[in-house]
Protein backbone atom coordinates (compact mmCIF):
# COMPACT_ATOMS: atom_id res chain seq x y z
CA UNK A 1 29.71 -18.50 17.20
CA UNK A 2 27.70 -19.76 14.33
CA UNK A 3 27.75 -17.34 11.37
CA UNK A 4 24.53 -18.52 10.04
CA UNK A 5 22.75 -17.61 12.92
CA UNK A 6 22.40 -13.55 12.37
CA UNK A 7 21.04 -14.67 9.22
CA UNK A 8 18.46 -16.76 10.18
CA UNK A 9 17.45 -14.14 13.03
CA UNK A 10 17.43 -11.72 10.29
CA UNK A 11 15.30 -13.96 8.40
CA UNK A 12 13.08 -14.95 10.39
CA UNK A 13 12.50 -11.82 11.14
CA UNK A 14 11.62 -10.46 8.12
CA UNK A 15 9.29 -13.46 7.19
CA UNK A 16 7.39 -12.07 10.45
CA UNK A 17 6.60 -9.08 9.05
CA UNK A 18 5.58 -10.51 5.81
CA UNK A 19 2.80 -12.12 8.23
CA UNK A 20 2.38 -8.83 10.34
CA UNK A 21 -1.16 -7.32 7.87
CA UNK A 22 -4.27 -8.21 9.68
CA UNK A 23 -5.80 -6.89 6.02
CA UNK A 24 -7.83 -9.09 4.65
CA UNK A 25 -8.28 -8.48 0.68
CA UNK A 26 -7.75 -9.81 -2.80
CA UNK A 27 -5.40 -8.17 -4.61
CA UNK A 28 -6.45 -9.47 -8.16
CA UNK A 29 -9.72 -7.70 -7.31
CA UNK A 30 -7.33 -4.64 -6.05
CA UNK A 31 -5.60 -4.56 -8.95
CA UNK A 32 -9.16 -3.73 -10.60
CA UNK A 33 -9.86 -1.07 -8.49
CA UNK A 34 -6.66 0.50 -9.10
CA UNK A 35 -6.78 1.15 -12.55
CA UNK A 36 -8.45 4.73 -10.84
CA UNK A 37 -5.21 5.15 -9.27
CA UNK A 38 -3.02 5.26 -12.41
CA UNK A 39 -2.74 8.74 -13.26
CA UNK A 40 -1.61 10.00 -10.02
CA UNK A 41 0.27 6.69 -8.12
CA UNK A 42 1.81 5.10 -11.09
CA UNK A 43 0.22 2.31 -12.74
CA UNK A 44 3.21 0.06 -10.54
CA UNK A 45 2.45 2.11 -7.65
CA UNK A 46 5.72 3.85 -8.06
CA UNK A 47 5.29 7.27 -10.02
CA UNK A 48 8.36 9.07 -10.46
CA UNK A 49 7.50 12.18 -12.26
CA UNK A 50 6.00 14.09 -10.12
CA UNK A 51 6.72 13.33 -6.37
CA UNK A 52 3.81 15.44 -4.97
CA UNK A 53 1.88 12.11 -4.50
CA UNK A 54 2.89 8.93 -2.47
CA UNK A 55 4.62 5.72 -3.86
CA UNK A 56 1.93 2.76 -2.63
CA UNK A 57 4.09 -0.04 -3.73
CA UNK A 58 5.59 -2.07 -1.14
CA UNK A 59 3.56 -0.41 1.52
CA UNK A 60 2.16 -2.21 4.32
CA UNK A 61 -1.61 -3.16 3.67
CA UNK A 62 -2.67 -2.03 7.28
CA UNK A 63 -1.18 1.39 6.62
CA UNK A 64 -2.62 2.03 3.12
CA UNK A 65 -6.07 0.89 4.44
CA UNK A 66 -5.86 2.67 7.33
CA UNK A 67 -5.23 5.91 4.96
CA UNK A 68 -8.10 5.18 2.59
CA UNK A 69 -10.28 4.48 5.44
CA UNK A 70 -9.17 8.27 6.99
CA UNK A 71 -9.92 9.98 3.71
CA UNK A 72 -13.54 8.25 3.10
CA UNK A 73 -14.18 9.46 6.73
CA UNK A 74 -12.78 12.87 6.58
CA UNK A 75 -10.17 12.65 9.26
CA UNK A 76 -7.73 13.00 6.79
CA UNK A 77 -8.37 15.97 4.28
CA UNK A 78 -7.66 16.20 0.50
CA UNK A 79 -10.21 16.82 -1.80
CA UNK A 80 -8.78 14.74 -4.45
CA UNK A 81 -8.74 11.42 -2.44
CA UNK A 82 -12.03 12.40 -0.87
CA UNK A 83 -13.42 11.93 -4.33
CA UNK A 84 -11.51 8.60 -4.89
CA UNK A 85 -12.43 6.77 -2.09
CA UNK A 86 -16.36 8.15 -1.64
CA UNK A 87 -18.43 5.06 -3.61
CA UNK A 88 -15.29 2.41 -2.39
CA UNK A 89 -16.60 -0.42 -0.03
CA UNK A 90 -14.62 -1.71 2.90
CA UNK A 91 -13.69 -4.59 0.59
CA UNK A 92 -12.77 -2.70 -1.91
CA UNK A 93 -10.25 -0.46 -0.01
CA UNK A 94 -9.05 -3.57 1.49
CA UNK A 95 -8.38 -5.18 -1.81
CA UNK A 96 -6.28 -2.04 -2.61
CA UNK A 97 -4.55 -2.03 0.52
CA UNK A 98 -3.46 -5.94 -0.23
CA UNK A 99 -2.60 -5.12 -4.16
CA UNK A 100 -0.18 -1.90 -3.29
CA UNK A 101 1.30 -3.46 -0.30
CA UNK A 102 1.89 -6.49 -2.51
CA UNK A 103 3.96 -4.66 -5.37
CA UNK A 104 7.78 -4.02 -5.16
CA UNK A 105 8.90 -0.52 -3.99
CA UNK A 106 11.10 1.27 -5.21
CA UNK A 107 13.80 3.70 -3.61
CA UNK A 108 13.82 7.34 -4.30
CA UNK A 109 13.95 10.80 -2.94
CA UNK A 110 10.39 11.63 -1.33
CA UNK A 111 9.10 14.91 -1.36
């Protein structure tokens, strides 16, 4: 058997679900918007010092709009991101969604 092939399964593969975001945004634009972010995501995205709020980095755009789009409706509750996402237009939640899922992750423990 070919031992290239697993790794171009594997490969393709993963450049699949680089494709997989339906979201549609800009994430020069995001990266804008997310200067609101900062002080409780981590300027990258990735804030380490206090794990009580979510890494956005590396996560998939669909997910993180999805989530913005929850708390600006209500069906998810925190009063903090209530606040942050009350004057945001579709676009610009989209444009955040495409910014954070565009930055690199990073591994760590998850509270």
């Amino acid at each position: 058997m070919n031992k290239l092939l697993p790794i171009a399964v594997t490969a393709f593969a993963l450049a699949g679900l680089a494709e997989a975001s339906s979201v549609k945004g800009n994430a020069v634009a995001g990266k804008q918007k997310a200067e609101a972010c900062a002080s409780c995501h981590g300027a990258d995205g990735n804030k380490t010092l206090d794990n009580s709020y979510p890494k956005l980095a590396g996560q998939y755009p669909d997910y993180l709009l999805k989530a913005l789009k929850e708390y600006k409706s209500g069906k998810r509750s925190n009063a903090v991101m209530a606040g942050q996402v009350q004057n945001l237009s579709e676009a610009d939640m989209a444009n955040l969604a495409v910014y954070f899922g565009s930055l690199p992750g990073q591994m760590g423990i998850i509270h």
